[in-house]
C-alpha atoms as a PDB file:
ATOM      1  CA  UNK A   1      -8.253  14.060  28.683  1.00  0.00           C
ATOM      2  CA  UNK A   2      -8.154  13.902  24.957  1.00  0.00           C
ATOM      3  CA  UNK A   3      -5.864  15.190  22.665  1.00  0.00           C
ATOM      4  CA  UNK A   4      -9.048  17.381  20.594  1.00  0.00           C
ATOM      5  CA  UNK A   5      -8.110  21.076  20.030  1.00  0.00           C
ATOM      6  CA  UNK A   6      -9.045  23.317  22.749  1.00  0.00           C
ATOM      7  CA  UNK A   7      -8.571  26.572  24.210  1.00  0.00           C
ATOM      8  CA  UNK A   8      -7.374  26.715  27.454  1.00  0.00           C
ATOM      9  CA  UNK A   9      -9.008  29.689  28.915  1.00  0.00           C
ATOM     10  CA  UNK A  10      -7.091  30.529  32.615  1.00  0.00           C
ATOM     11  CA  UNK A  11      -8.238  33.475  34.996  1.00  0.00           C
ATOM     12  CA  UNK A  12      -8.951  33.797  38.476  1.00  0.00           C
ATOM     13  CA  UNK A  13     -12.302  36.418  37.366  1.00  0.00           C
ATOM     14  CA  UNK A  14     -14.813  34.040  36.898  1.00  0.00           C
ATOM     15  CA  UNK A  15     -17.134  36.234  34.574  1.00  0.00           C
ATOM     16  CA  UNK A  16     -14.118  36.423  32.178  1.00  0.00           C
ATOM     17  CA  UNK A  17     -13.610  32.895  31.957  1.00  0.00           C
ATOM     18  CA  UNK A  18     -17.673  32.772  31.393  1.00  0.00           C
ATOM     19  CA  UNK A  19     -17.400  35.513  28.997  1.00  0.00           C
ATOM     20  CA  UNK A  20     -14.944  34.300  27.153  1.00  0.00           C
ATOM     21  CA  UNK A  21     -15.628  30.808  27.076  1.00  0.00           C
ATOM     22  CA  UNK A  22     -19.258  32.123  25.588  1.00  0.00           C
ATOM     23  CA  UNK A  23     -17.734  34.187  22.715  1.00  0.00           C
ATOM     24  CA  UNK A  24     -15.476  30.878  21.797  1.00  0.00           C
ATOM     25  CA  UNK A  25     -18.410  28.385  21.858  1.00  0.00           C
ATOM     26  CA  UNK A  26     -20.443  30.365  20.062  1.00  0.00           C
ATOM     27  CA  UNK A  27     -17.822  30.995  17.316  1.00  0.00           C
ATOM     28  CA  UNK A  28     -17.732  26.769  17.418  1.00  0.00           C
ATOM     29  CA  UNK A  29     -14.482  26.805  19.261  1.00  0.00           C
ATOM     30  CA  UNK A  30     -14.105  24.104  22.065  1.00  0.00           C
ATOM     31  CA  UNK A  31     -13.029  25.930  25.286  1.00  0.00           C
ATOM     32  CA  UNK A  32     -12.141  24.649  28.820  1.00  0.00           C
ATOM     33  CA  UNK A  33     -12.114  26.969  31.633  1.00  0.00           C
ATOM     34  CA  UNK A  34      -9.612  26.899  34.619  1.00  0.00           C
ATOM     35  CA  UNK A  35     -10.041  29.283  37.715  1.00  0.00           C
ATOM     36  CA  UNK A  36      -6.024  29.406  38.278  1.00  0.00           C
ATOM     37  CA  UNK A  37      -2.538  28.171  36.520  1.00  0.00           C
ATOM     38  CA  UNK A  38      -2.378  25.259  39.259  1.00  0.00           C
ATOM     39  CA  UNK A  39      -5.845  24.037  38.267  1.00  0.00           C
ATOM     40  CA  UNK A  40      -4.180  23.763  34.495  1.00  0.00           C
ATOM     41  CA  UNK A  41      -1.572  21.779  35.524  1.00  0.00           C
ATOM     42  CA  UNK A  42      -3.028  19.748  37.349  1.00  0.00           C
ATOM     43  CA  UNK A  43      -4.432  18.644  34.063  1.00  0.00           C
ATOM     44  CA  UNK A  44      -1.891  18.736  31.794  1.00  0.00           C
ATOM     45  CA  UNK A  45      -0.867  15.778  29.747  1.00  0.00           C
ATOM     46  CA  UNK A  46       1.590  14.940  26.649  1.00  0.00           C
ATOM     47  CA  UNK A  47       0.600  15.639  23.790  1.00  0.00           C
ATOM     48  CA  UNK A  48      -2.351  17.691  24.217  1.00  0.00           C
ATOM     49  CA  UNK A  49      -3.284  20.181  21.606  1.00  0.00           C
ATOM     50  CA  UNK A  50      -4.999  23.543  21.182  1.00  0.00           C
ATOM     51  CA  UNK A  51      -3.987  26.849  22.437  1.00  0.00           C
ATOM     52  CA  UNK A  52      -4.026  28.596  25.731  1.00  0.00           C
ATOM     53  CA  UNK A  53      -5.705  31.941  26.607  1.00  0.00           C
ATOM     54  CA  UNK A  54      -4.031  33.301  30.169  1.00  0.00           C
ATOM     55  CA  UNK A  55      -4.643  36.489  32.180  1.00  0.00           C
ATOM     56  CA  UNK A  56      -1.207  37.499  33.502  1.00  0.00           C
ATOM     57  CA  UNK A  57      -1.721  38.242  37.043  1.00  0.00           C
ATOM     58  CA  UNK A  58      -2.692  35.878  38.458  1.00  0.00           C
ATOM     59  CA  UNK A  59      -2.713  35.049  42.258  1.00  0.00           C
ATOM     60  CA  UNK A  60      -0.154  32.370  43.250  1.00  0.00           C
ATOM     61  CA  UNK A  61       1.279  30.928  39.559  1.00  0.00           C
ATOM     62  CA  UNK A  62       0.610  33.695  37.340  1.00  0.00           C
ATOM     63  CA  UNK A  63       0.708  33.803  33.326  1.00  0.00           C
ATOM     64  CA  UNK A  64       4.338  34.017  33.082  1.00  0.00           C
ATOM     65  CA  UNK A  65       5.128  31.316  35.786  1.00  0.00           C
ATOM     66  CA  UNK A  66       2.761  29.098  34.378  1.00  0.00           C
ATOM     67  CA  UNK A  67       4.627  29.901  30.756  1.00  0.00           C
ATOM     68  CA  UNK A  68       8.094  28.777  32.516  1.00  0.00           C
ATOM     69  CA  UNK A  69       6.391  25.747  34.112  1.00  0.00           C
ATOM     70  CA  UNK A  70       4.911  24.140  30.789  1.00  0.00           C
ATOM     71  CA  UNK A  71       8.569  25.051  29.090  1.00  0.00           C
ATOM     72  CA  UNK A  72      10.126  23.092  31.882  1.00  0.00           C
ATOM     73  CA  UNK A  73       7.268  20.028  31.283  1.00  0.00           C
ATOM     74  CA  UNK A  74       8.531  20.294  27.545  1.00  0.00           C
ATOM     75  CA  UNK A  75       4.783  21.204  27.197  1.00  0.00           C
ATOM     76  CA  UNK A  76       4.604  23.832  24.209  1.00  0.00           C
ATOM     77  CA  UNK A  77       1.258  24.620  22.977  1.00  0.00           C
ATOM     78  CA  UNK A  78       0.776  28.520  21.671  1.00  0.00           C
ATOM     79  CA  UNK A  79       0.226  30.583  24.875  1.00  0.00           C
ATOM     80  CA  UNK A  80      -1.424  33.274  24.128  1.00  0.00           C
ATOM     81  CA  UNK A  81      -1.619  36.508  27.406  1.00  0.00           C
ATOM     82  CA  UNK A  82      -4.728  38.667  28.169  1.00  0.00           C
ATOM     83  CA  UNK A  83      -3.865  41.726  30.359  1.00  0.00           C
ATOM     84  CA  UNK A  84      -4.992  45.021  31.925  1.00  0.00           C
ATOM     85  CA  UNK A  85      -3.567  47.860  30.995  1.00  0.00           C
ATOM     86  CA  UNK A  86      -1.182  48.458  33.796  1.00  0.00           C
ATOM     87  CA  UNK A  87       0.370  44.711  33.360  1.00  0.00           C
ATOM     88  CA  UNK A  88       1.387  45.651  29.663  1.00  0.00           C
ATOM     89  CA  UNK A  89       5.260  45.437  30.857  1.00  0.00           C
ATOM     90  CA  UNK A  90       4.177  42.065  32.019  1.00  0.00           C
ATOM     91  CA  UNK A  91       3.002  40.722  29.217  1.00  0.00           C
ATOM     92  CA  UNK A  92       5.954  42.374  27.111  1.00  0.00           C
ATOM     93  CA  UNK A  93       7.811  39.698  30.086  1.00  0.00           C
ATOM     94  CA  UNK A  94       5.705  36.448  29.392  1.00  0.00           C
ATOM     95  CA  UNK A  95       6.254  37.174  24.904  1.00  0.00           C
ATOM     96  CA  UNK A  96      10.174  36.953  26.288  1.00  0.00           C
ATOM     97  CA  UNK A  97       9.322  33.886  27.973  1.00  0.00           C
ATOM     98  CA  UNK A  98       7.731  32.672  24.996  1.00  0.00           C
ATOM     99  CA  UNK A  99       4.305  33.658  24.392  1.00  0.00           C
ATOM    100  CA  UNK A 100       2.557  34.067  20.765  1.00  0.00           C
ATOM    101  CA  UNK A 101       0.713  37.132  21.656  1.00  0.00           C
ATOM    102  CA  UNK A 102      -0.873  39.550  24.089  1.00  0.00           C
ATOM    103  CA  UNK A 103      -4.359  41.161  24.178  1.00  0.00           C
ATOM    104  CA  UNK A 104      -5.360  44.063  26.529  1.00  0.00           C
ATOM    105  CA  UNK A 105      -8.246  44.092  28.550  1.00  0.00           C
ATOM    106  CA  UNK A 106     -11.152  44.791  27.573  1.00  0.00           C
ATOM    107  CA  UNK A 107     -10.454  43.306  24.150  1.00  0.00           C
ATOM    108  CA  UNK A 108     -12.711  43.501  21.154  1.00  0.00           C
ATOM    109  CA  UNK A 109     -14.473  40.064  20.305  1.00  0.00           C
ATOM    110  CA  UNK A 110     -13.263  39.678  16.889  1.00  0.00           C
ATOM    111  CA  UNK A 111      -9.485  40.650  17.687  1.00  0.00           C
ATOM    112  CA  UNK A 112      -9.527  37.983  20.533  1.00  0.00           C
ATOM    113  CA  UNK A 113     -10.829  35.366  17.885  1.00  0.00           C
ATOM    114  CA  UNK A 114      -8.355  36.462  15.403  1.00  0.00           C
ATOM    115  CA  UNK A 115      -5.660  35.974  17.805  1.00  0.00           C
ATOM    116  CA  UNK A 116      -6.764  32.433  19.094  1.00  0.00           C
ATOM    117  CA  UNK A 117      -7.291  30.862  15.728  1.00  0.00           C
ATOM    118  CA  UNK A 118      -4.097  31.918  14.811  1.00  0.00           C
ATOM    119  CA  UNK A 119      -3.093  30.042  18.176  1.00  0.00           C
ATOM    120  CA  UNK A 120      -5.299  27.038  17.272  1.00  0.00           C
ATOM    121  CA  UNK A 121      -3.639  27.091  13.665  1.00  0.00           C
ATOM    122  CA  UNK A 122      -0.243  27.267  15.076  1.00  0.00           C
ATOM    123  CA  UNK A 123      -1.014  23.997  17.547  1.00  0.00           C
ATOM    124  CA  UNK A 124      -2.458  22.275  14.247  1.00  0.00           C
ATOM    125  CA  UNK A 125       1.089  22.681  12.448  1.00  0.00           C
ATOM    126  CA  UNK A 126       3.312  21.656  15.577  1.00  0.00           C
ATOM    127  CA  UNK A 127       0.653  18.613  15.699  1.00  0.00           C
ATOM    128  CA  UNK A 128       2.039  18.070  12.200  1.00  0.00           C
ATOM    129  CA  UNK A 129       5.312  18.292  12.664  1.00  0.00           C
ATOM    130  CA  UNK A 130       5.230  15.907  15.897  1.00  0.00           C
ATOM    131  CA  UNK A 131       4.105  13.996  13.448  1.00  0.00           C
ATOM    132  CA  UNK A 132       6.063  13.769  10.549  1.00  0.00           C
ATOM    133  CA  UNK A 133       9.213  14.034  13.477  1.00  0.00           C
ATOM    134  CA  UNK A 134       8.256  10.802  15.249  1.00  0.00           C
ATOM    135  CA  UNK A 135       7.777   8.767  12.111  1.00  0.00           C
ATOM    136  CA  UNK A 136      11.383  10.289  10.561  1.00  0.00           C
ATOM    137  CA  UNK A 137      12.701   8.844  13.614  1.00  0.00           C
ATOM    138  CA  UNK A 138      11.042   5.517  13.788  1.00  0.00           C
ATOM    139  CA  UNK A 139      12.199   4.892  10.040  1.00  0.00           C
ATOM    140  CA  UNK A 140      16.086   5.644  11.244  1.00  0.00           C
ATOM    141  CA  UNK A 141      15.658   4.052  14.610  1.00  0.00           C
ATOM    142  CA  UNK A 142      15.882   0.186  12.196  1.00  0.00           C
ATOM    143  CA  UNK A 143      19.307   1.087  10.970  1.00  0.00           C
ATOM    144  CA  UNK A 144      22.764  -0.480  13.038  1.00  0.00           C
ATOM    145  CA  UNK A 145      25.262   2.167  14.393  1.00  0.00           C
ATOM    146  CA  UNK A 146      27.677   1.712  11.330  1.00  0.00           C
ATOM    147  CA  UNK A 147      24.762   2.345   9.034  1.00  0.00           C
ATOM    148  CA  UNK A 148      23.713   5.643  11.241  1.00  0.00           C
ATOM    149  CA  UNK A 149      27.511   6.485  10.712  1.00  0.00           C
ATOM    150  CA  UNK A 150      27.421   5.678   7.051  1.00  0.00           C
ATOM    151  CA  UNK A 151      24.487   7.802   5.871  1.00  0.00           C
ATOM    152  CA  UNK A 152      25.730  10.673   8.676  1.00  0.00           C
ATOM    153  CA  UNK A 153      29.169  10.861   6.370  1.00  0.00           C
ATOM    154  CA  UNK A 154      26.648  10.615   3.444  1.00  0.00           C
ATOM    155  CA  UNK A 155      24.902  13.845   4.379  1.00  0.00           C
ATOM    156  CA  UNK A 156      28.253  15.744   4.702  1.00  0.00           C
ATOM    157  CA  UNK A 157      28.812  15.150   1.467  1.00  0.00           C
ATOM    158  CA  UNK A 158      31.395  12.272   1.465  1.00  0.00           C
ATOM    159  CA  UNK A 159      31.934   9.807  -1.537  1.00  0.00           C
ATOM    160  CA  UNK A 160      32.251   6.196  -0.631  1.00  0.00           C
ATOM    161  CA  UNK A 161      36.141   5.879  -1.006  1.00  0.00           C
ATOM    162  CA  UNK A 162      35.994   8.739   1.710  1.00  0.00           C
ATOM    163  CA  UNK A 163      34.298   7.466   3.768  1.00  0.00           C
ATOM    164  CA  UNK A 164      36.251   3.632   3.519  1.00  0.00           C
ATOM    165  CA  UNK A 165      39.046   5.548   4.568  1.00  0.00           C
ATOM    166  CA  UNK A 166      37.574   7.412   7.846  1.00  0.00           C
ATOM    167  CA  UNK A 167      36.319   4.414   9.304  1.00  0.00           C
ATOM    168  CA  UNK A 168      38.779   2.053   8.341  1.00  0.00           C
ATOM    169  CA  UNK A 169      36.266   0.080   5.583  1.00  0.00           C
ATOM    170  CA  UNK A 170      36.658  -1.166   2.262  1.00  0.00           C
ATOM    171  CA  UNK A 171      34.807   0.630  -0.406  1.00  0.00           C
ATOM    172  CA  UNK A 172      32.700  -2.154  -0.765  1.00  0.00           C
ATOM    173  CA  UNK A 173      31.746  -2.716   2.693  1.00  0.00           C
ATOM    174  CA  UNK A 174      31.051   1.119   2.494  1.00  0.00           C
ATOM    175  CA  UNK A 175      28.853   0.120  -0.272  1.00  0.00           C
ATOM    176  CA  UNK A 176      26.833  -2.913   1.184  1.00  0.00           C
ATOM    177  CA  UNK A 177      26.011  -1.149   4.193  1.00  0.00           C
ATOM    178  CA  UNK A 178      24.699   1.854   1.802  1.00  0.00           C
ATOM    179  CA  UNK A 179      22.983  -0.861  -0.115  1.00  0.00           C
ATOM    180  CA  UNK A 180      21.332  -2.376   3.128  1.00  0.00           C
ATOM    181  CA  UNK A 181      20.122   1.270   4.871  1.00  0.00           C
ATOM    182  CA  UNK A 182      18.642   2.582   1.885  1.00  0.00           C
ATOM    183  CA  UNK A 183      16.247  -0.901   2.048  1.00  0.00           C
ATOM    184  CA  UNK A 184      15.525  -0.477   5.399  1.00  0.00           C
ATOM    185  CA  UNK A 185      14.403   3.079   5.275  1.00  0.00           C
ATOM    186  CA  UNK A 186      12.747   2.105   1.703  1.00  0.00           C
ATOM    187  CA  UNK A 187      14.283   4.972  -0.205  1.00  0.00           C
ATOM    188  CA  UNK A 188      15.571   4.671  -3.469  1.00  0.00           C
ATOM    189  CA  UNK A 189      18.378   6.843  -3.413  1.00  0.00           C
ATOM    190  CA  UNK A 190      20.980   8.805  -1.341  1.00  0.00           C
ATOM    191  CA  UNK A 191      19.113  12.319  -1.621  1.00  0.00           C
ATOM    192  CA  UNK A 192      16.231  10.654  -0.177  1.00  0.00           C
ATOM    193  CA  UNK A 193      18.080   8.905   2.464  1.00  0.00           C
ATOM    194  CA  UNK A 194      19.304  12.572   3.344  1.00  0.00           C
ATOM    195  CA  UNK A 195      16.473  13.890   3.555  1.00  0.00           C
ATOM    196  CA  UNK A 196      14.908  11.486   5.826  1.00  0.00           C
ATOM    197  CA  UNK A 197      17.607  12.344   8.006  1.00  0.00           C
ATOM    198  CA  UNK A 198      17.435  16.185   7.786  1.00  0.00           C
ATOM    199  CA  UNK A 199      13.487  15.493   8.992  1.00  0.00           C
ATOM    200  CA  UNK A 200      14.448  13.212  11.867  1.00  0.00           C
ATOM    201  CA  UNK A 201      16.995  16.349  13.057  1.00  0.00           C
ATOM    202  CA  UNK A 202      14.398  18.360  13.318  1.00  0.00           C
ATOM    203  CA  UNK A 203      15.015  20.792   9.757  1.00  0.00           C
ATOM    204  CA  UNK A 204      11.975  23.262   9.265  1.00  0.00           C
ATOM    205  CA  UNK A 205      10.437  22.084  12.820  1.00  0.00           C
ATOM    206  CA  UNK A 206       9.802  24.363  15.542  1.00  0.00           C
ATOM    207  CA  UNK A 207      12.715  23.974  18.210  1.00  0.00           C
ATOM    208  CA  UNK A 208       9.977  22.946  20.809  1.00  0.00           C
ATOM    209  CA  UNK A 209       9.147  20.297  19.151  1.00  0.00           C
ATOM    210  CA  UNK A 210      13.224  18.809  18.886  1.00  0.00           C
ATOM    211  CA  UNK A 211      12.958  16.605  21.896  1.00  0.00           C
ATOM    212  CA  UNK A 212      13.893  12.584  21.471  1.00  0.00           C
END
């Protein structure tokens, strides 16, 4: 399967997955249909993107079991829950779980496209952050454990002569290996170094997406 933005449309009523699945390709968004939640993960795969669109009852996994499944694959694309009207406490359940958002049955066209574009945009900026995450981490992954140690005691705030002291250094040890780390990572400067750091941890990234 490729990794192309889709929405993952999952219902055991066949003429809403053929109804829906219409209304998206006609509004030119790429839609894959799935009859149940097992027939999903059967195809589920890291890394793949788009949205999902998920009645809530659902015989055998339904939308919120499925929801708890793909949290406990570390699979987090925006899950978005179409219900009836009597499953309403249901779907209140699955946004609990960890759903974006919840649309009743029967749903007006343009309020379901609202809602999955926002789930499409959503996938596009965790996408991003993957991103930006994995190549942090690849930069920090070329320094030694004394220079991980270094700029760590950087980041708190501590001046060289500090740090000498906590880990039983000279000052100008301190200094080479501050020297040498700020080469490898090809920054110019401390507060760069820092912030390199700050994006491998995971600051401004969507706690999904904090996984090593």
């Amino acid at each position: 399967m490729s990794h192309e933005a889709v929405v993952h449309v999952i219902d055991d009523d066949d003429a809403v997955l053929r109804s829906v699945s219409f209304l998206l390709r006609a509004h030119r968004l790429p839609a894959r249909t799935y009859a149940s939640g097992r027939d999903f993960l059967e195809t589920t795969v890291a890394g793949m993107a788009g949205c999902i669109l998920c009645d809530v009852r659902m015989p055998g996994i339904d939308g919120i079991e499925l929801l708890r499944q793909l949290r406990e694959r570390d699979l987090y694309l925006p899950f978005l829950v179409m219900t009836g009207h009597a499953d309403v406490a249901m779907a209140v359940e699955a946004m609990k779980t960890g759903a974006m958002d919840f649309i009743e049955k029967p749903f007006a066209d343009e309020r379901l496209l609202v809602m999955v574009r926002k789930g499409l945009a959503l996938s596009e900026s965790q996408r991003s952050q993957r991103e930006r995450l994995s190549e942090a981490r690849q930069r920090l992954a070329v320094l030694s454990a004394r220079e991980r140690e270094i700029l760590t005691a950087v980041s708190e705030g501590k001046a060289s002569k500090a740090i000498a002291h906590d880990l039983g250094l000279s000052v100008r040890t301190v200094e080479v290996h501050r020297s040498n780390l700020m080469a490898k990572l090809r920054v110019e400067n401390a507060a760069s170094a820092i912030a390199l750091l700050r994006k491998a941890e995971g600051d401004g990234v969507d706690p999904g997406l904090l996984r090593p």
